[in-house]
PDB file of N, CA and C in Angstrom:
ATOM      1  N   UNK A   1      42.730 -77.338 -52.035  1.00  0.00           N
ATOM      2  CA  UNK A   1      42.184 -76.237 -52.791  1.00  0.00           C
ATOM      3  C   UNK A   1      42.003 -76.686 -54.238  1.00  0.00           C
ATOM      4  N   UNK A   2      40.938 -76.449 -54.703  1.00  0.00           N
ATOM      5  CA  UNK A   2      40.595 -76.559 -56.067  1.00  0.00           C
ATOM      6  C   UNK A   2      41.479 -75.830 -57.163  1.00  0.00           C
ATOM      7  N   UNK A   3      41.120 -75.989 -58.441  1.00  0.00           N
ATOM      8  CA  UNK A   3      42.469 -75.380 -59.340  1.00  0.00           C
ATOM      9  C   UNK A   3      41.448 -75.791 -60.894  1.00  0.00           C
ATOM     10  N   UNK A   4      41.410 -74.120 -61.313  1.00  0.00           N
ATOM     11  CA  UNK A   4      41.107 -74.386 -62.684  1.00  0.00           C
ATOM     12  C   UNK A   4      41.404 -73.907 -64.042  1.00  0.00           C
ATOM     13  N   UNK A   5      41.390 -74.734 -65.087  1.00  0.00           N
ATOM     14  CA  UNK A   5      42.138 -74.081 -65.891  1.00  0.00           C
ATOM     15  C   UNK A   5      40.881 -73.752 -67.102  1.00  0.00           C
ATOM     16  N   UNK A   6      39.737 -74.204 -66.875  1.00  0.00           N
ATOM     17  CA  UNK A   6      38.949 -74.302 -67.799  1.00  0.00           C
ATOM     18  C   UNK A   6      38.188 -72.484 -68.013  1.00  0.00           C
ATOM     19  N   UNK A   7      38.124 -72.030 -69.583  1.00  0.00           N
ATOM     20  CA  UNK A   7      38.011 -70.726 -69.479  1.00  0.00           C
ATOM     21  C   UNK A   7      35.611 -70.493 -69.276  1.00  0.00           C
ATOM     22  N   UNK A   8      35.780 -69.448 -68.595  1.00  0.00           N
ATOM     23  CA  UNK A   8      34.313 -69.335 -69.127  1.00  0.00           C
ATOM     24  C   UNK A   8      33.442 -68.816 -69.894  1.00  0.00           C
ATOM     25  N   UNK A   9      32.156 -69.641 -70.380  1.00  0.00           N
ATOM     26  CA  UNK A   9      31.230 -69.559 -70.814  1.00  0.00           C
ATOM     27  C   UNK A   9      31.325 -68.011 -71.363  1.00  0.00           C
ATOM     28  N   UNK A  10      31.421 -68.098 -72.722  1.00  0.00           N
ATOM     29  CA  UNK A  10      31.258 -66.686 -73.220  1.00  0.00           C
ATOM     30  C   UNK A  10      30.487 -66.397 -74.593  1.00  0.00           C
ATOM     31  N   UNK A  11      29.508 -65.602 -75.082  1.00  0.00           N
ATOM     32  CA  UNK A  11      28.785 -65.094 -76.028  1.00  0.00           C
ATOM     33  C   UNK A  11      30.175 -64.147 -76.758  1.00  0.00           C
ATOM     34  N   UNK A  12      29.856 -63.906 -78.045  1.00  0.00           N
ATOM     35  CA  UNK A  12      30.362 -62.957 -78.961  1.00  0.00           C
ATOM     36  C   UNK A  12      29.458 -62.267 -79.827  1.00  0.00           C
ATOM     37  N   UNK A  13      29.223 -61.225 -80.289  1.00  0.00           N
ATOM     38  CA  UNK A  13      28.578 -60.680 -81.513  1.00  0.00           C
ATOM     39  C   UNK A  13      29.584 -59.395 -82.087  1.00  0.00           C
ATOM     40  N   UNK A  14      29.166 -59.073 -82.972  1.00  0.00           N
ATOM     41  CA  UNK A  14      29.484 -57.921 -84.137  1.00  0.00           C
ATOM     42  C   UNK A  14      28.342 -57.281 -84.520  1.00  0.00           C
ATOM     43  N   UNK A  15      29.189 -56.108 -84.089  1.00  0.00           N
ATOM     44  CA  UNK A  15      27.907 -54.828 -84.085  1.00  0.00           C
ATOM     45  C   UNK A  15      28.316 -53.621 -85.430  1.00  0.00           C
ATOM     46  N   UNK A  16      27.091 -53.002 -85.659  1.00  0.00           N
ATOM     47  CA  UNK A  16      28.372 -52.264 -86.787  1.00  0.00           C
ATOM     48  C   UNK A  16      29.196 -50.961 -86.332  1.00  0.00           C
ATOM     49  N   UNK A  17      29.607 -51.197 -85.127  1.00  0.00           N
ATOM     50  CA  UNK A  17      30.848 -50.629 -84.675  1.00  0.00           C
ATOM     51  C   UNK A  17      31.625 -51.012 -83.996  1.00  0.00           C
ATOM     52  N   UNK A  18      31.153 -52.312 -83.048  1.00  0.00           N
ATOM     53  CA  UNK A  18      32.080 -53.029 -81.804  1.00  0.00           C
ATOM     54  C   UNK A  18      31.872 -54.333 -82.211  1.00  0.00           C
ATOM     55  N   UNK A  19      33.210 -55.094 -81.517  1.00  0.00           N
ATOM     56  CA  UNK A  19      33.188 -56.478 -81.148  1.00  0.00           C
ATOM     57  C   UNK A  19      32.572 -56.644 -79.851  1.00  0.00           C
ATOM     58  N   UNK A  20      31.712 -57.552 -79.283  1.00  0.00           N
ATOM     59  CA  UNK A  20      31.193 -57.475 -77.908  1.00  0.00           C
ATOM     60  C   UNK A  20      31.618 -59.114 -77.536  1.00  0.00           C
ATOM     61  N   UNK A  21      32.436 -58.825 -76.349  1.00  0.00           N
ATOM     62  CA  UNK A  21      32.279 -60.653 -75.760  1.00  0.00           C
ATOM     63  C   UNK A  21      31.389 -60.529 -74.669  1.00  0.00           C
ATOM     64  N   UNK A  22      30.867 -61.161 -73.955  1.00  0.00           N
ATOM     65  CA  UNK A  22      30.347 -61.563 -72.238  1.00  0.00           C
ATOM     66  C   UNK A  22      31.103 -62.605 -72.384  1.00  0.00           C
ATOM     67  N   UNK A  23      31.672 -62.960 -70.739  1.00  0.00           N
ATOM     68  CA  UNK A  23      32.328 -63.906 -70.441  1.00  0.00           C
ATOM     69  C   UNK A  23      31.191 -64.325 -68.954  1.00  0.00           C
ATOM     70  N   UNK A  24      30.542 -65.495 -68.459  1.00  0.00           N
ATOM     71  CA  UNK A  24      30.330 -65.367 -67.167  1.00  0.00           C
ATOM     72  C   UNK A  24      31.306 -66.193 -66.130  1.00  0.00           C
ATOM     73  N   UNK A  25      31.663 -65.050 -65.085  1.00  0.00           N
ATOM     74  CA  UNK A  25      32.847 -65.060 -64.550  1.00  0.00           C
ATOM     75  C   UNK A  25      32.396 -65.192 -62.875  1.00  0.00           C
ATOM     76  N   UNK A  26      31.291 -65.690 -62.220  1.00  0.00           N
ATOM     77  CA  UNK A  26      31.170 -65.809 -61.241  1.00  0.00           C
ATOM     78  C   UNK A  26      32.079 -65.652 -59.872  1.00  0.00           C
ATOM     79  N   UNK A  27      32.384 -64.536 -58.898  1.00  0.00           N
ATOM     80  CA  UNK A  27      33.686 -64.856 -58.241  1.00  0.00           C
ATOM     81  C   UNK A  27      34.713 -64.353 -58.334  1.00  0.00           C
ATOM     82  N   UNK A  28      35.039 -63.448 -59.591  1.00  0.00           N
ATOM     83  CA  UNK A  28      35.975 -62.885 -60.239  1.00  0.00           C
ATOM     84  C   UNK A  28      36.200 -61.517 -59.702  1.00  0.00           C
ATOM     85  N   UNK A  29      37.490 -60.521 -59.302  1.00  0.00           N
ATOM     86  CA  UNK A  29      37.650 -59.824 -59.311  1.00  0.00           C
ATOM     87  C   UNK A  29      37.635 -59.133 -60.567  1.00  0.00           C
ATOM     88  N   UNK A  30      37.155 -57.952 -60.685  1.00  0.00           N
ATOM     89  CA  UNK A  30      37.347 -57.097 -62.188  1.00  0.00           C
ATOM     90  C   UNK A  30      39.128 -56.277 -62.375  1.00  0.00           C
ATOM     91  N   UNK A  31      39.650 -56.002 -61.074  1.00  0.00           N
ATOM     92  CA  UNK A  31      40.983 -55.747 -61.411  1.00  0.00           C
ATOM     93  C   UNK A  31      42.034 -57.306 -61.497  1.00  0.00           C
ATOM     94  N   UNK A  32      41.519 -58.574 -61.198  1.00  0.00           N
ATOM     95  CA  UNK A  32      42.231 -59.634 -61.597  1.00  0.00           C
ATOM     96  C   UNK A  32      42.253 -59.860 -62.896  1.00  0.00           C
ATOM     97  N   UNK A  33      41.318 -59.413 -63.937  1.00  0.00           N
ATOM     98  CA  UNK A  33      41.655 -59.693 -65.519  1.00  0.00           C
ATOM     99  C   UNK A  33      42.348 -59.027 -65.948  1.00  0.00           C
ATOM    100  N   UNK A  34      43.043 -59.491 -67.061  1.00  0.00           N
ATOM    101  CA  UNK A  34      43.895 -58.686 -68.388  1.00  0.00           C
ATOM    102  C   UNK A  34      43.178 -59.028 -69.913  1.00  0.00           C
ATOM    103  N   UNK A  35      43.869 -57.960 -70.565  1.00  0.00           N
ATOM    104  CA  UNK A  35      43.256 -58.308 -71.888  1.00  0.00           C
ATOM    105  C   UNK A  35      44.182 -57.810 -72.335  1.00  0.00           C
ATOM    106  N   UNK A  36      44.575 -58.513 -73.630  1.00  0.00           N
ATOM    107  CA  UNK A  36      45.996 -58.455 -74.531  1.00  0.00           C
ATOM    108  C   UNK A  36      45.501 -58.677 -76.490  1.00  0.00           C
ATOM    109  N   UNK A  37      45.748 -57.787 -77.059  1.00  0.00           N
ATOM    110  CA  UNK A  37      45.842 -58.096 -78.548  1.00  0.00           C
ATOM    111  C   UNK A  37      47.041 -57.985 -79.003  1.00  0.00           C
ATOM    112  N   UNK A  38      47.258 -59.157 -79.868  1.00  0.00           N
ATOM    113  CA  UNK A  38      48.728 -59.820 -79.778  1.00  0.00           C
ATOM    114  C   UNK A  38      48.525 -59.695 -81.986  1.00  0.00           C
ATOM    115  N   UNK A  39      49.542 -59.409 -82.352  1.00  0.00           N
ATOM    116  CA  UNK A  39      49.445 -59.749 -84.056  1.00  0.00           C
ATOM    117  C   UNK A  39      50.399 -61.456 -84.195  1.00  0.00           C
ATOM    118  N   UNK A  40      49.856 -62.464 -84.256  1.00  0.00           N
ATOM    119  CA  UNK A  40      50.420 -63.794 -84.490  1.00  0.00           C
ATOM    120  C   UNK A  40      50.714 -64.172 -85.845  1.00  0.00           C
ATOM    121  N   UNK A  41      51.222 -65.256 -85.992  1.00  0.00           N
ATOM    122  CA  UNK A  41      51.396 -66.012 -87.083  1.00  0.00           C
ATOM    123  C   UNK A  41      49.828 -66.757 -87.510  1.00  0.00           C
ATOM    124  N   UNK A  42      49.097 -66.673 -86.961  1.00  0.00           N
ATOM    125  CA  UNK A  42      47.091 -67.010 -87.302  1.00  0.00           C
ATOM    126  C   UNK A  42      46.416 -65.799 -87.696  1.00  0.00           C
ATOM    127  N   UNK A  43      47.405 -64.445 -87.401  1.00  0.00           N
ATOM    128  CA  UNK A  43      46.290 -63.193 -87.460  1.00  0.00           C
ATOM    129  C   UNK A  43      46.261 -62.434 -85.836  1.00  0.00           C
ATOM    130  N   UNK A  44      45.543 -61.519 -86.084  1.00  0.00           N
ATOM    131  CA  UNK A  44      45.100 -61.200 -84.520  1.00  0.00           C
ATOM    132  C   UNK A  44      44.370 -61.704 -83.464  1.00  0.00           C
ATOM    133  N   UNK A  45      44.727 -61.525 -82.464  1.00  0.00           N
ATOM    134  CA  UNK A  45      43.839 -62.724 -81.153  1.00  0.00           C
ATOM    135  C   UNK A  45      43.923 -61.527 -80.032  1.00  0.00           C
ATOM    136  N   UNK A  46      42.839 -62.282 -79.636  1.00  0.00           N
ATOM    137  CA  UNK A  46      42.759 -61.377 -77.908  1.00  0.00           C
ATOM    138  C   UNK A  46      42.372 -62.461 -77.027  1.00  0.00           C
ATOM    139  N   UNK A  47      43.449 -62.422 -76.084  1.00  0.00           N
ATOM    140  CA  UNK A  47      43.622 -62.850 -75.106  1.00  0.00           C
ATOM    141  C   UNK A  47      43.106 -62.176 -73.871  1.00  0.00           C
ATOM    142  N   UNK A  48      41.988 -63.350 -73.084  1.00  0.00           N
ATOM    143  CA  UNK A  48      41.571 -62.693 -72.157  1.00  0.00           C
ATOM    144  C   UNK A  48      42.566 -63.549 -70.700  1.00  0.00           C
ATOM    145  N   UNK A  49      42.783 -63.135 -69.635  1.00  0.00           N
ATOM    146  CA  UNK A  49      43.206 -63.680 -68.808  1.00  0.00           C
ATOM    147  C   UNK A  49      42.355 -63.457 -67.101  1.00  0.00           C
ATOM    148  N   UNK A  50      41.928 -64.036 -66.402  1.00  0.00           N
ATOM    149  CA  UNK A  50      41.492 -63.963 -65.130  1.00  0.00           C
ATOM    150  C   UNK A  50      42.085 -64.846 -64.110  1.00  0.00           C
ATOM    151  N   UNK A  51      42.110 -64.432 -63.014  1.00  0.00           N
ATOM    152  CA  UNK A  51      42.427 -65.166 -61.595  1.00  0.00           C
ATOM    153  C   UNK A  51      41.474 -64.633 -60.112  1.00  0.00           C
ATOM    154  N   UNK A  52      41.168 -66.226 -59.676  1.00  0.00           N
ATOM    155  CA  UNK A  52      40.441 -66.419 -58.652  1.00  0.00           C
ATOM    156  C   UNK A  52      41.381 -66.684 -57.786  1.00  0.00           C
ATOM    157  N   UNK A  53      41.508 -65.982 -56.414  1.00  0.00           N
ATOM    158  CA  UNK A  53      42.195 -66.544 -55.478  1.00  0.00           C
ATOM    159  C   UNK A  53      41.756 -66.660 -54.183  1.00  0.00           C
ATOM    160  N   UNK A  54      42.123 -67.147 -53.246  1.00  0.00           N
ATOM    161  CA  UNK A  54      41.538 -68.134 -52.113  1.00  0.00           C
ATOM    162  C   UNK A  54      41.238 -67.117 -50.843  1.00  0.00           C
ATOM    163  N   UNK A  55      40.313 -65.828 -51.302  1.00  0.00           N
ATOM    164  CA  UNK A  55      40.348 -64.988 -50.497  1.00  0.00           C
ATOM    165  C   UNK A  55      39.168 -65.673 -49.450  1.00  0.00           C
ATOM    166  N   UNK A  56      38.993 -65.016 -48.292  1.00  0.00           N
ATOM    167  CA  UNK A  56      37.957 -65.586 -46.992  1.00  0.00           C
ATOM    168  C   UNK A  56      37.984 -66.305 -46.236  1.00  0.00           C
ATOM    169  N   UNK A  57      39.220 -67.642 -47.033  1.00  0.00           N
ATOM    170  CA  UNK A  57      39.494 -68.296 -46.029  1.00  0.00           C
ATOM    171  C   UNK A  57      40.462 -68.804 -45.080  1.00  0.00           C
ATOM    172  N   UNK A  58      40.531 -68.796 -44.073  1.00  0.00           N
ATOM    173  CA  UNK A  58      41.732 -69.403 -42.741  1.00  0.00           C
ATOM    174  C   UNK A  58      41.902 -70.312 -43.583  1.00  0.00           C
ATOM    175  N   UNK A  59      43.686 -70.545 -43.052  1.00  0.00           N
ATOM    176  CA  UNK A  59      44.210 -71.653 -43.193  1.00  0.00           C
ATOM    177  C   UNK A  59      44.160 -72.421 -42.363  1.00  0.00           C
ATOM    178  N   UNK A  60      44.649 -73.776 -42.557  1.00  0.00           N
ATOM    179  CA  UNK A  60      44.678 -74.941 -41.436  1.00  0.00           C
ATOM    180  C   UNK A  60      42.949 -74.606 -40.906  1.00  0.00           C
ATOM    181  N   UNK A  61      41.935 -74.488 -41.502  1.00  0.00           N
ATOM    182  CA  UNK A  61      40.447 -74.974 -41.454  1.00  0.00           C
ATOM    183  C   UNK A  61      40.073 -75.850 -41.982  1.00  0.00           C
ATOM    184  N   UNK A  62      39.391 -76.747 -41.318  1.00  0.00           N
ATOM    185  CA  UNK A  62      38.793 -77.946 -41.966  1.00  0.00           C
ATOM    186  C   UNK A  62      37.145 -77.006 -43.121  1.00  0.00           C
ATOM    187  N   UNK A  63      37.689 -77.304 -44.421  1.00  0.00           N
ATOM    188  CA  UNK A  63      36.574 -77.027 -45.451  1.00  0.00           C
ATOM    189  C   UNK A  63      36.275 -77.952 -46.382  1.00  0.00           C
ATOM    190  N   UNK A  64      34.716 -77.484 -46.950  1.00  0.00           N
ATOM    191  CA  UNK A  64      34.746 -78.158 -48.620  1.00  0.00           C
ATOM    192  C   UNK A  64      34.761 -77.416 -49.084  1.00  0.00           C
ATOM    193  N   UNK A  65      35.233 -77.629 -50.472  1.00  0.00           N
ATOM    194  CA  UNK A  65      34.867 -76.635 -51.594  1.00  0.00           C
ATOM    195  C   UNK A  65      34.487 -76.655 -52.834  1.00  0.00           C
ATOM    196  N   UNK A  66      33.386 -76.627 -53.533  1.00  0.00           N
ATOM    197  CA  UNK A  66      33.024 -77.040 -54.818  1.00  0.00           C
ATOM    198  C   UNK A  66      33.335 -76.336 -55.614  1.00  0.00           C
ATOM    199  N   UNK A  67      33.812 -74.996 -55.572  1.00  0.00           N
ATOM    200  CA  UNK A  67      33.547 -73.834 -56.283  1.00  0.00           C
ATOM    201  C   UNK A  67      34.979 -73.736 -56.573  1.00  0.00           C
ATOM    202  N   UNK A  68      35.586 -73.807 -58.502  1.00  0.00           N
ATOM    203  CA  UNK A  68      36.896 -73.459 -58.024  1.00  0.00           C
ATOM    204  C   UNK A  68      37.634 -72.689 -58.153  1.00  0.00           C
ATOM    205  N   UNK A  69      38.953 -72.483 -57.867  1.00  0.00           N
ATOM    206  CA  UNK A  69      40.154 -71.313 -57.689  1.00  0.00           C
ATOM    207  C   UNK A  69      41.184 -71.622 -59.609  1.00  0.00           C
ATOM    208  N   UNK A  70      41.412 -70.690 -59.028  1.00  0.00           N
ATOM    209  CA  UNK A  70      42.477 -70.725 -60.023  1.00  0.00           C
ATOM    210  C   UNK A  70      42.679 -69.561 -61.155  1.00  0.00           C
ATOM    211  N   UNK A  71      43.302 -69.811 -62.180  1.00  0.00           N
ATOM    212  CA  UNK A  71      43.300 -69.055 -63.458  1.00  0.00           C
ATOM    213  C   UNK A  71      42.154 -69.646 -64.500  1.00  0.00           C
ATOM    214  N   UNK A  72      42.478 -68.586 -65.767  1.00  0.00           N
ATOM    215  CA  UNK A  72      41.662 -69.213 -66.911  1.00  0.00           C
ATOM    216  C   UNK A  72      42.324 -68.399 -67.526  1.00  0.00           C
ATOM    217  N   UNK A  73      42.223 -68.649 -69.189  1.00  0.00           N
ATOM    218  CA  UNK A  73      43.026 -67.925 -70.045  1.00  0.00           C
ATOM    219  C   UNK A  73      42.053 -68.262 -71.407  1.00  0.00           C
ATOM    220  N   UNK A  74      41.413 -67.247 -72.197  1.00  0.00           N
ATOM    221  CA  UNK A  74      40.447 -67.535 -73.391  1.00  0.00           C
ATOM    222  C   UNK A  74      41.157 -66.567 -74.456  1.00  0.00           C
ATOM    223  N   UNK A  75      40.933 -67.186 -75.359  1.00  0.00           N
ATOM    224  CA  UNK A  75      41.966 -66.491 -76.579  1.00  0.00           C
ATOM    225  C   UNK A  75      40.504 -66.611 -77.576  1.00  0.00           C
ATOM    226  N   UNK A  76      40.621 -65.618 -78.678  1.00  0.00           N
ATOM    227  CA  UNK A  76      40.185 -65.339 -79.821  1.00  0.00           C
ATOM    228  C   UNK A  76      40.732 -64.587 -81.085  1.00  0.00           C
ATOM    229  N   UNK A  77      40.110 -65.245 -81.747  1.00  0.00           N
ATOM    230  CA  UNK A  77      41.013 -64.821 -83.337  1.00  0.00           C
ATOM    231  C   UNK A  77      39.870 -64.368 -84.066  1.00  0.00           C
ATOM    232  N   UNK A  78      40.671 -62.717 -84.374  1.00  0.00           N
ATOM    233  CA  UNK A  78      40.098 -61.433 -84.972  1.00  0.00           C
ATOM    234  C   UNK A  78      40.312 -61.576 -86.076  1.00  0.00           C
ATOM    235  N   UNK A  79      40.522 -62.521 -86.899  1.00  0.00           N
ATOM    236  CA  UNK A  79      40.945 -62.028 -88.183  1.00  0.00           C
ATOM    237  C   UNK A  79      39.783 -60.978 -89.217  1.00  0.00           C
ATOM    238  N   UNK A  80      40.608 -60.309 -89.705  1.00  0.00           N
ATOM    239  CA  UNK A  80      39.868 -59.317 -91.173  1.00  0.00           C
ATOM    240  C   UNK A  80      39.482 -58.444 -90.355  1.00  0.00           C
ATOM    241  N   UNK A  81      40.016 -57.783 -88.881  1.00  0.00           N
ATOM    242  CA  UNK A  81      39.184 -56.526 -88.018  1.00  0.00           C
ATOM    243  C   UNK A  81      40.344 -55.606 -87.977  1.00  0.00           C
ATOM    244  N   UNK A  82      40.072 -54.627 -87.845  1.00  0.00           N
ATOM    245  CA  UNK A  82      40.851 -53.624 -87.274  1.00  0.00           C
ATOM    246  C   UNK A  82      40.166 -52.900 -85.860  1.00  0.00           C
ATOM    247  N   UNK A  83      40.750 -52.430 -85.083  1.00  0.00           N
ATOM    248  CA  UNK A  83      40.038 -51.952 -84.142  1.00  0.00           C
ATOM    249  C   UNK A  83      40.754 -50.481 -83.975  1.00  0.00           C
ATOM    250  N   UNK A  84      40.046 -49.205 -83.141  1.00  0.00           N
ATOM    251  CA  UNK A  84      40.479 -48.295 -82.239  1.00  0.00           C
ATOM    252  C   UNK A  84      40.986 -48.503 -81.127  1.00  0.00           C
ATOM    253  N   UNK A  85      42.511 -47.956 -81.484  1.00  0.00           N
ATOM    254  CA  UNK A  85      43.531 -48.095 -80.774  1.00  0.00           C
ATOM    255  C   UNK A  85      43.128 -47.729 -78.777  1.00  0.00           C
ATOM    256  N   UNK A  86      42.151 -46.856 -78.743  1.00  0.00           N
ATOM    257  CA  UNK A  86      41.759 -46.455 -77.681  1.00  0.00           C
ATOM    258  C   UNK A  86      40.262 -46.683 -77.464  1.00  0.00           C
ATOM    259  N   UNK A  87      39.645 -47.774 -78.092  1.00  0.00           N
ATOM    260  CA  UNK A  87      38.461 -48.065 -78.389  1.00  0.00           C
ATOM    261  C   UNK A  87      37.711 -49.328 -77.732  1.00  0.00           C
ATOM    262  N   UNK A  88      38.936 -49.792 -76.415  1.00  0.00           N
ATOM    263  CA  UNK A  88      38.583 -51.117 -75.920  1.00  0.00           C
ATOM    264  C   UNK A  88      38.456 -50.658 -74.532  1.00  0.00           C
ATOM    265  N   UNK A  89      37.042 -51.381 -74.213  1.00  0.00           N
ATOM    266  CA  UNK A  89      36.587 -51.010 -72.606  1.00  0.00           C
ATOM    267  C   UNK A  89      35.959 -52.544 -72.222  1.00  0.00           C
ATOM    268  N   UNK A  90      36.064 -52.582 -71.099  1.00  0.00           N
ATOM    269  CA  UNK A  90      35.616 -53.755 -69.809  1.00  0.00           C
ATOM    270  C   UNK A  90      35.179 -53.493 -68.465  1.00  0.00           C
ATOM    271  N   UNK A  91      33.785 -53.903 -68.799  1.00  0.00           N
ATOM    272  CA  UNK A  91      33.182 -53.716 -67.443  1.00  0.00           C
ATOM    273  C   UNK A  91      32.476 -54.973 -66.363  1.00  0.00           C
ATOM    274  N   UNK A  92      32.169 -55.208 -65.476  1.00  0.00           N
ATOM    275  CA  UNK A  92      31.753 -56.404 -64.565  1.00  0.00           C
ATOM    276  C   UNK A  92      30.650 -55.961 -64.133  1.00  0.00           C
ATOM    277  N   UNK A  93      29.227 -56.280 -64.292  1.00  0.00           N
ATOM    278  CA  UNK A  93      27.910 -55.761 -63.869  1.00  0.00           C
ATOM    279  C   UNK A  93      27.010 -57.524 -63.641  1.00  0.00           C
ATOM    280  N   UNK A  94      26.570 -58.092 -62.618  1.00  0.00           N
ATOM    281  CA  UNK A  94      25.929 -59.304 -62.287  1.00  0.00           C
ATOM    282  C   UNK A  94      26.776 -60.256 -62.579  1.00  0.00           C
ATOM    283  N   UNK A  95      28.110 -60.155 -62.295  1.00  0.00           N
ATOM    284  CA  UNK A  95      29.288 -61.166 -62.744  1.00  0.00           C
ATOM    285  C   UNK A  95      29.205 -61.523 -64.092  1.00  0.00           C
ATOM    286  N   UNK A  96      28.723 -61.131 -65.087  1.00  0.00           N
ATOM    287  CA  UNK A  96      29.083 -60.984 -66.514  1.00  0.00           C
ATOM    288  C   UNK A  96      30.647 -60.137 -66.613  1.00  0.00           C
ATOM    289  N   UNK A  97      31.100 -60.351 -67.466  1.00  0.00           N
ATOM    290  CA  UNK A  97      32.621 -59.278 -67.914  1.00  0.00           C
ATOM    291  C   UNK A  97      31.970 -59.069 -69.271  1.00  0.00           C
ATOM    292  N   UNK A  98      32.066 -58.010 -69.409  1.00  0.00           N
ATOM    293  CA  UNK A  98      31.584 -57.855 -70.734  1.00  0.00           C
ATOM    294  C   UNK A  98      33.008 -56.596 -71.409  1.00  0.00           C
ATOM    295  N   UNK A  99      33.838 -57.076 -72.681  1.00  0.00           N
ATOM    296  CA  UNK A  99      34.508 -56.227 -73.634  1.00  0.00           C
ATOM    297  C   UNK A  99      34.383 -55.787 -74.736  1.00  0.00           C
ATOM    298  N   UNK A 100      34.245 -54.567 -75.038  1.00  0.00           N
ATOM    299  CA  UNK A 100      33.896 -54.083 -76.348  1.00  0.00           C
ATOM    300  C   UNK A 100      35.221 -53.389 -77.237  1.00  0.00           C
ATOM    301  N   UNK A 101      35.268 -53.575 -78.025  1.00  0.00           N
ATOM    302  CA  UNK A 101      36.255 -53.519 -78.597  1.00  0.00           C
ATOM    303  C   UNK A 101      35.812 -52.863 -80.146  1.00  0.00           C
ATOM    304  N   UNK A 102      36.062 -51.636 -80.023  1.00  0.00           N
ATOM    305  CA  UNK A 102      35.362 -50.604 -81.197  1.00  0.00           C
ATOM    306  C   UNK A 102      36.424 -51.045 -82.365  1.00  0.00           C
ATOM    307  N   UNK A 103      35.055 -50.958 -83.575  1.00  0.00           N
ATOM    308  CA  UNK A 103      35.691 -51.498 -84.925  1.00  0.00           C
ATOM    309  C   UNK A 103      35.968 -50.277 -85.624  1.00  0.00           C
ATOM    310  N   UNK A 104      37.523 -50.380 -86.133  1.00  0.00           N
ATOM    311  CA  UNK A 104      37.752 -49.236 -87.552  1.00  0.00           C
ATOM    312  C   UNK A 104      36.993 -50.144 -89.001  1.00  0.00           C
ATOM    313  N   UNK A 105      37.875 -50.539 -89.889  1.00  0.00           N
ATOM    314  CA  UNK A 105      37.705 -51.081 -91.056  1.00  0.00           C
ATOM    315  C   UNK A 105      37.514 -52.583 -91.131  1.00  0.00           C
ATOM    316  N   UNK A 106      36.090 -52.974 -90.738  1.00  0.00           N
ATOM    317  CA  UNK A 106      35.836 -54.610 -91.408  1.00  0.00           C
ATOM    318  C   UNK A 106      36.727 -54.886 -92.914  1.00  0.00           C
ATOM    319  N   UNK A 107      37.991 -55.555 -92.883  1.00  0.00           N
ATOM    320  CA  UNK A 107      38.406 -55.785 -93.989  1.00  0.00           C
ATOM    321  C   UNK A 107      37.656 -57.189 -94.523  1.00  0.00           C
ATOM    322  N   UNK A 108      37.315 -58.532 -93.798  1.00  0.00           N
ATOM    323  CA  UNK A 108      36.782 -59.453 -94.089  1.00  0.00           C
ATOM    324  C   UNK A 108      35.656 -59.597 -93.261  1.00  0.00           C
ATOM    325  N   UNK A 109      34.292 -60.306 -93.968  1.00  0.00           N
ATOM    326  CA  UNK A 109      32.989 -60.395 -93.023  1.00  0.00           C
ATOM    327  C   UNK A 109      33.443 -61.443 -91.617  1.00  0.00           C
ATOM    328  N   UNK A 110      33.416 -61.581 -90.906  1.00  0.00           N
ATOM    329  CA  UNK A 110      33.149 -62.666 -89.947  1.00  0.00           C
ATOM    330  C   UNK A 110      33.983 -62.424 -88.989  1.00  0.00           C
ATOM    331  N   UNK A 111      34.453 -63.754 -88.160  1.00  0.00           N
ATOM    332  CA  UNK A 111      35.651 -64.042 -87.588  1.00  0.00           C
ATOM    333  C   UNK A 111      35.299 -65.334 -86.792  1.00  0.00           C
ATOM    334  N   UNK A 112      36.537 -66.249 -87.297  1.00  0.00           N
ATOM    335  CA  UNK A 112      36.547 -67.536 -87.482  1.00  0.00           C
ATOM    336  C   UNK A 112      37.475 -67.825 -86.103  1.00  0.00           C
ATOM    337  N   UNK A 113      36.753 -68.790 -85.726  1.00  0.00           N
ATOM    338  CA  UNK A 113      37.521 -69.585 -84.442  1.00  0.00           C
ATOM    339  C   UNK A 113      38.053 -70.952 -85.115  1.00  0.00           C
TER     340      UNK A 113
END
């Protein structure tokens, strides 16, 4: 079985009310992700987390598999944002994940990776 740790392919913008990510997540259950905003020693980050698991197939079958299993874990750093506490939604539409994350007070322009 395959095994991956590599996170995916994701867009960001700033809107003048939300943070928006897309992640493309091919394969993905939408109740297998989490999302976590954590206050660190860098500032604020959001942590996205997903898991693929080895649903469809018998065991002890002879297979290939190109496509792979596993976790992924993508982090980002919010600094200078504030957000609404009840202002974060996630949805899965053509295997995109897309999170929005409604802005209170831009204290600084940007946000730096």
């Amino acid at each position: 079985m395959a095994s991956s740790s590599l996170p995916p392919l994701t867009d960001w913008k700033i809107t003048p009310t939300a943070w928006v990510v897309k992640a493309d997540v091919p394969g993905f259950n939408m109740h297998k992700f989490t999302m976590e905003i954590e206050d660190s020693t860098i500032g604020k980050m959001l942590h996205v987390r997903g898991q693929k698991n080895n649903s469809g197939w018998e065991p002890n079958t002879l297979a290939h598999r190109e496509r792979t299993l596993g976790n992924f874990s993508r982090s980002y750093r919010l600094t200078g944002m504030t957000f609404h506490v009840d202002g974060a939604t996630a949805k899965m539409e053509d295997r995109v994940l897309t999170i929005i994350l409604s802005l209170g007070e831009v204290l600084l322009p940007g946000v730096y990776f």
